[in-house]
C-alpha atoms as a PDB file:
ATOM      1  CA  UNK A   1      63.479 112.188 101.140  1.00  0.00           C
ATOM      2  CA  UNK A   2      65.271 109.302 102.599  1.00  0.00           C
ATOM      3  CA  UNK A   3      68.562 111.428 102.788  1.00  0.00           C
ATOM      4  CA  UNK A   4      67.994 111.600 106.905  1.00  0.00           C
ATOM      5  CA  UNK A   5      67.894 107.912 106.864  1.00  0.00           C
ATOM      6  CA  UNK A   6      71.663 107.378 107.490  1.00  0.00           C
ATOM      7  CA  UNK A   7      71.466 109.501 110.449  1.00  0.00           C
ATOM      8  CA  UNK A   8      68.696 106.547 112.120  1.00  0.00           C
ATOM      9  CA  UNK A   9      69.984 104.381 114.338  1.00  0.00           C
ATOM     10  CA  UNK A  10      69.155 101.341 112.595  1.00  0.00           C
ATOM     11  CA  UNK A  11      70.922 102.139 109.385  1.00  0.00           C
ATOM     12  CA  UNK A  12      73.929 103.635 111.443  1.00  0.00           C
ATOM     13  CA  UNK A  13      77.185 102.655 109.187  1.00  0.00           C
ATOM     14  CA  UNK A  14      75.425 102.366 106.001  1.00  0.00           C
ATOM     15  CA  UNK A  15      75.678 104.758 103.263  1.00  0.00           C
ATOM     16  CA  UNK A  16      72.517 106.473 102.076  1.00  0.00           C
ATOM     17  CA  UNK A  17      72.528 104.934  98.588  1.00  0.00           C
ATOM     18  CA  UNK A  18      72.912 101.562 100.790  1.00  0.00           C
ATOM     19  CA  UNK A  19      70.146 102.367 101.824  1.00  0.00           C
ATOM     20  CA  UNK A  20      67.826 103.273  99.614  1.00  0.00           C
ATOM     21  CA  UNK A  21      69.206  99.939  97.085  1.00  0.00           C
ATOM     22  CA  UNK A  22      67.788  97.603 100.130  1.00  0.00           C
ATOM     23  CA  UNK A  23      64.856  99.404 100.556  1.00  0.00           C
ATOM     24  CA  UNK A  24      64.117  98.486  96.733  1.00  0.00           C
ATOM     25  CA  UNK A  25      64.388  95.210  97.653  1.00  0.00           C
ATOM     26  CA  UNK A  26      61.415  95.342 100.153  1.00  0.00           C
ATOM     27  CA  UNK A  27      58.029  96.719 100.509  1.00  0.00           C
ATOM     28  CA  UNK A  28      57.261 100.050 102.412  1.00  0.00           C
ATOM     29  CA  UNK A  29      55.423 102.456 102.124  1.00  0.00           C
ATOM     30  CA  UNK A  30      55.471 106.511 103.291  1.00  0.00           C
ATOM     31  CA  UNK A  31      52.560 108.088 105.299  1.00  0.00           C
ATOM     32  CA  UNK A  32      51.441 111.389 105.128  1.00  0.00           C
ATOM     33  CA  UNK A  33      49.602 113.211 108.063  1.00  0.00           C
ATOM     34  CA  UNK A  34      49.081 116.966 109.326  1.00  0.00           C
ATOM     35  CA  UNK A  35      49.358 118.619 112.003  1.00  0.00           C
ATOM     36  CA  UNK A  36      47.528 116.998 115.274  1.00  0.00           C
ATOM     37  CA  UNK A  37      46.864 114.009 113.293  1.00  0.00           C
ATOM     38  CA  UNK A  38      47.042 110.381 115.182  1.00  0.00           C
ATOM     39  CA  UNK A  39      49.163 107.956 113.676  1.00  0.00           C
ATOM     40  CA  UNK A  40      48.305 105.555 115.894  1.00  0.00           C
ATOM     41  CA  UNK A  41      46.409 104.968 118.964  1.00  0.00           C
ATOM     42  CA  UNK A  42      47.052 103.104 122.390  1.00  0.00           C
ATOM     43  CA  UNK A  43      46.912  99.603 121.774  1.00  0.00           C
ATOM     44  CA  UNK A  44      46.789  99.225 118.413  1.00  0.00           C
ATOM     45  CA  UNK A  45      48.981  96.096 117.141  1.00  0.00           C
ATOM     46  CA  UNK A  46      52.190  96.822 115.978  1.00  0.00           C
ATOM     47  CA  UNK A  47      52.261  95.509 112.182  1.00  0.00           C
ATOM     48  CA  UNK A  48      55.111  98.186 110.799  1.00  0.00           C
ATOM     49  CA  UNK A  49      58.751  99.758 111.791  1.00  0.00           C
ATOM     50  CA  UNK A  50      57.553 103.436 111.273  1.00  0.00           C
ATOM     51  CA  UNK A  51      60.065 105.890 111.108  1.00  0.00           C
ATOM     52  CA  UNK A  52      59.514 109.450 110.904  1.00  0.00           C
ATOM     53  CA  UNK A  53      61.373 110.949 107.773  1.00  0.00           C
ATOM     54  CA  UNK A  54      60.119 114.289 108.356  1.00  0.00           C
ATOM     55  CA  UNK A  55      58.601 116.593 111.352  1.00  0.00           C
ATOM     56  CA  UNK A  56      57.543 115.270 114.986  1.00  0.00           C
ATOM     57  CA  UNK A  57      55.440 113.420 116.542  1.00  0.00           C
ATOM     58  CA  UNK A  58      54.436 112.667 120.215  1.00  0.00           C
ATOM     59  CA  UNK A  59      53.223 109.987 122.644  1.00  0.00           C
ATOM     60  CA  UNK A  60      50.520 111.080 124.904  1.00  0.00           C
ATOM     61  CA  UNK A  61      48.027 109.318 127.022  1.00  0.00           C
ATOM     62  CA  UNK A  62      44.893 109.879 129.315  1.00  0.00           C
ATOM     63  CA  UNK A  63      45.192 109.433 132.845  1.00  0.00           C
ATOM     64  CA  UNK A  64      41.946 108.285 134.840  1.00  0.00           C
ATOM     65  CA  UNK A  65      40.551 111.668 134.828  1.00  0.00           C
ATOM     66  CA  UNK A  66      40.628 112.117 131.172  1.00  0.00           C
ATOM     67  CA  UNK A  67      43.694 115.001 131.270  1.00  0.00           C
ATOM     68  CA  UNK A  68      45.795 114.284 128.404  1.00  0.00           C
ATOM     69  CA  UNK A  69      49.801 113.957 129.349  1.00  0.00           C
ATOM     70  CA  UNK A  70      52.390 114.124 127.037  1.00  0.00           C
ATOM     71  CA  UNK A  71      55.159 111.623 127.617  1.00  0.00           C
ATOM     72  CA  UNK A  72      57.413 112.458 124.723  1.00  0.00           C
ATOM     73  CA  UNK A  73      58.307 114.077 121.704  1.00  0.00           C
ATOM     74  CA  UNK A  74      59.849 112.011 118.534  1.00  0.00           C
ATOM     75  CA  UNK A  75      61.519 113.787 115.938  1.00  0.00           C
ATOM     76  CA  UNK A  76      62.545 112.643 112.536  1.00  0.00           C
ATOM     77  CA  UNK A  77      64.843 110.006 112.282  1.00  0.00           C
ATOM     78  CA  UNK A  78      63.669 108.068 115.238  1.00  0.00           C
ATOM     79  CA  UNK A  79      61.796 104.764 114.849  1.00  0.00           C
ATOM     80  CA  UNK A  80      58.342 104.698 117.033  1.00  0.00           C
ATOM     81  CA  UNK A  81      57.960 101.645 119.629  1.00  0.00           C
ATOM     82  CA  UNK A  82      60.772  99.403 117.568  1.00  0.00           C
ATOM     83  CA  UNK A  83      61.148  97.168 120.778  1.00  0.00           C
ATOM     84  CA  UNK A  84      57.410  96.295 119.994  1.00  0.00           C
ATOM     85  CA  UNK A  85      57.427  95.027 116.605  1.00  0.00           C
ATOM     86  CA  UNK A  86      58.640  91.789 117.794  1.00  0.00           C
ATOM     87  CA  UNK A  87      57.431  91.712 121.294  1.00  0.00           C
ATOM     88  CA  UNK A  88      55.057  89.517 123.021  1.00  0.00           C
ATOM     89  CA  UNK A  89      52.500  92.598 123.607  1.00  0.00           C
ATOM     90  CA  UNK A  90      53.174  94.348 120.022  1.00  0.00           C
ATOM     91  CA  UNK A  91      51.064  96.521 120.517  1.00  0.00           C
ATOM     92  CA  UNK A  92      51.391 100.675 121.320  1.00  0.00           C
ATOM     93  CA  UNK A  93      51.651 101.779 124.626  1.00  0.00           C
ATOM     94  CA  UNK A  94      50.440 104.917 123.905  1.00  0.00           C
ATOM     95  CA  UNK A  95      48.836 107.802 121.167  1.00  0.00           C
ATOM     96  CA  UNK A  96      51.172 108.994 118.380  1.00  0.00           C
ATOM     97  CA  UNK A  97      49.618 112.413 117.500  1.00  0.00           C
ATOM     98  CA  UNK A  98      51.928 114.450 114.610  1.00  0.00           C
ATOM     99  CA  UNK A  99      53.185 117.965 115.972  1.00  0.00           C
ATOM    100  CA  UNK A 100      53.836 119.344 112.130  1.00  0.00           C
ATOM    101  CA  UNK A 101      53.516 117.606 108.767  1.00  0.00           C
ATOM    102  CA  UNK A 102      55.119 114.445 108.946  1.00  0.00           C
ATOM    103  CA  UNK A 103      56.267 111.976 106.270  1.00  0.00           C
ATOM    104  CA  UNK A 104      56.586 108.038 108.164  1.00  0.00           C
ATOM    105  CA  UNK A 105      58.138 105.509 106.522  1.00  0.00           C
ATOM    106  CA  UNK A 106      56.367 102.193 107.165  1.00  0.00           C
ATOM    107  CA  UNK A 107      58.149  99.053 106.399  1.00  0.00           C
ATOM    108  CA  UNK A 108      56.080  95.874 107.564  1.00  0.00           C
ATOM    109  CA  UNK A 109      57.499  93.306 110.018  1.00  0.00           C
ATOM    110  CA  UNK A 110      58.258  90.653 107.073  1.00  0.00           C
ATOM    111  CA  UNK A 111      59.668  92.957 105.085  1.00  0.00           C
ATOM    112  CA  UNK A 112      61.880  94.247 107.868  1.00  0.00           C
ATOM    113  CA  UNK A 113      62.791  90.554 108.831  1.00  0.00           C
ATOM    114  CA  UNK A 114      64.013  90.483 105.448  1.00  0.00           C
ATOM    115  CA  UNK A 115      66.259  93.793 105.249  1.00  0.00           C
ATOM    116  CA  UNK A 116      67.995  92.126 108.176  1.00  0.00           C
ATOM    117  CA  UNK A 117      68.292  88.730 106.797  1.00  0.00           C
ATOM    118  CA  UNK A 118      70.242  91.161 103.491  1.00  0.00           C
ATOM    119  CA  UNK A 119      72.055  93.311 105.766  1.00  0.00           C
ATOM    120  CA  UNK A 120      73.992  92.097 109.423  1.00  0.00           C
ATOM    121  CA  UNK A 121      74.309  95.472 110.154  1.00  0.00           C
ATOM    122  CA  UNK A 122      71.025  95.909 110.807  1.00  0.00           C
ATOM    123  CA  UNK A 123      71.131  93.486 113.268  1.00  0.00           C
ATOM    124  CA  UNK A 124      73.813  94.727 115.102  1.00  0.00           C
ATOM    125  CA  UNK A 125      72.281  98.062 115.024  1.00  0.00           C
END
């Protein structure tokens, strides 16, 4: 399952049993949702570095007149909204609603501070 993980950008240069040895380090833990399911909605705090391990997802929002527009589709390795785990508004700009089955790894914002603190790459990644 976490096979795709060495083709994420944050994990770029690591091997995938590199990977998976710091992940048993640290909590996380994977999500499960079906098709058309939200993972999370506008403005909901950012608490976890989700990446999608399987399927897509998208961001959408509702303009004033209550049409739903689609501003982008996410598919699996990509991390959701990593600039706002750490931000001063951490919270989602937008809806993430799943476009197939997905599978999200969620590793929570201590734990992630930590798998950088193990690994430099990370941070330079």
């Amino acid at each position: 399952m976490y096979a795709c993980l060495d083709q994420c950008i944050l994990f770029k240069g690591l091997t995938s049993q590199q990977i998976i040895e710091l992940l048993n380090q640290v909590n996380y833990k994977n999500y499960y949702y079906d098709k058309n399911e939200t993972l999370v909605c506008s403005d909901d705090e950012v608490r976890n570095l989700f990446i999608i391990l399987e399927g897509s997802v998208r961001g959408e929002m509702t303009d004033f007149s209550g049409k739903i527009i689609k501003i982008e589709d996410i598919e699996s390795p990509r991390m959701l909204a990593p600039a706002f785990l750490f931000g001063m508004n951490n919270r989602y700009p937008v809806d993430i609603v799943t476009n197939s089955k997905v599978t999200v790894l969620g590793i929570p914002r201590d734990s992630f501070l930590e798998l950088c603190n193990r690994q430099i790459k990370l941070h330079q990644n």
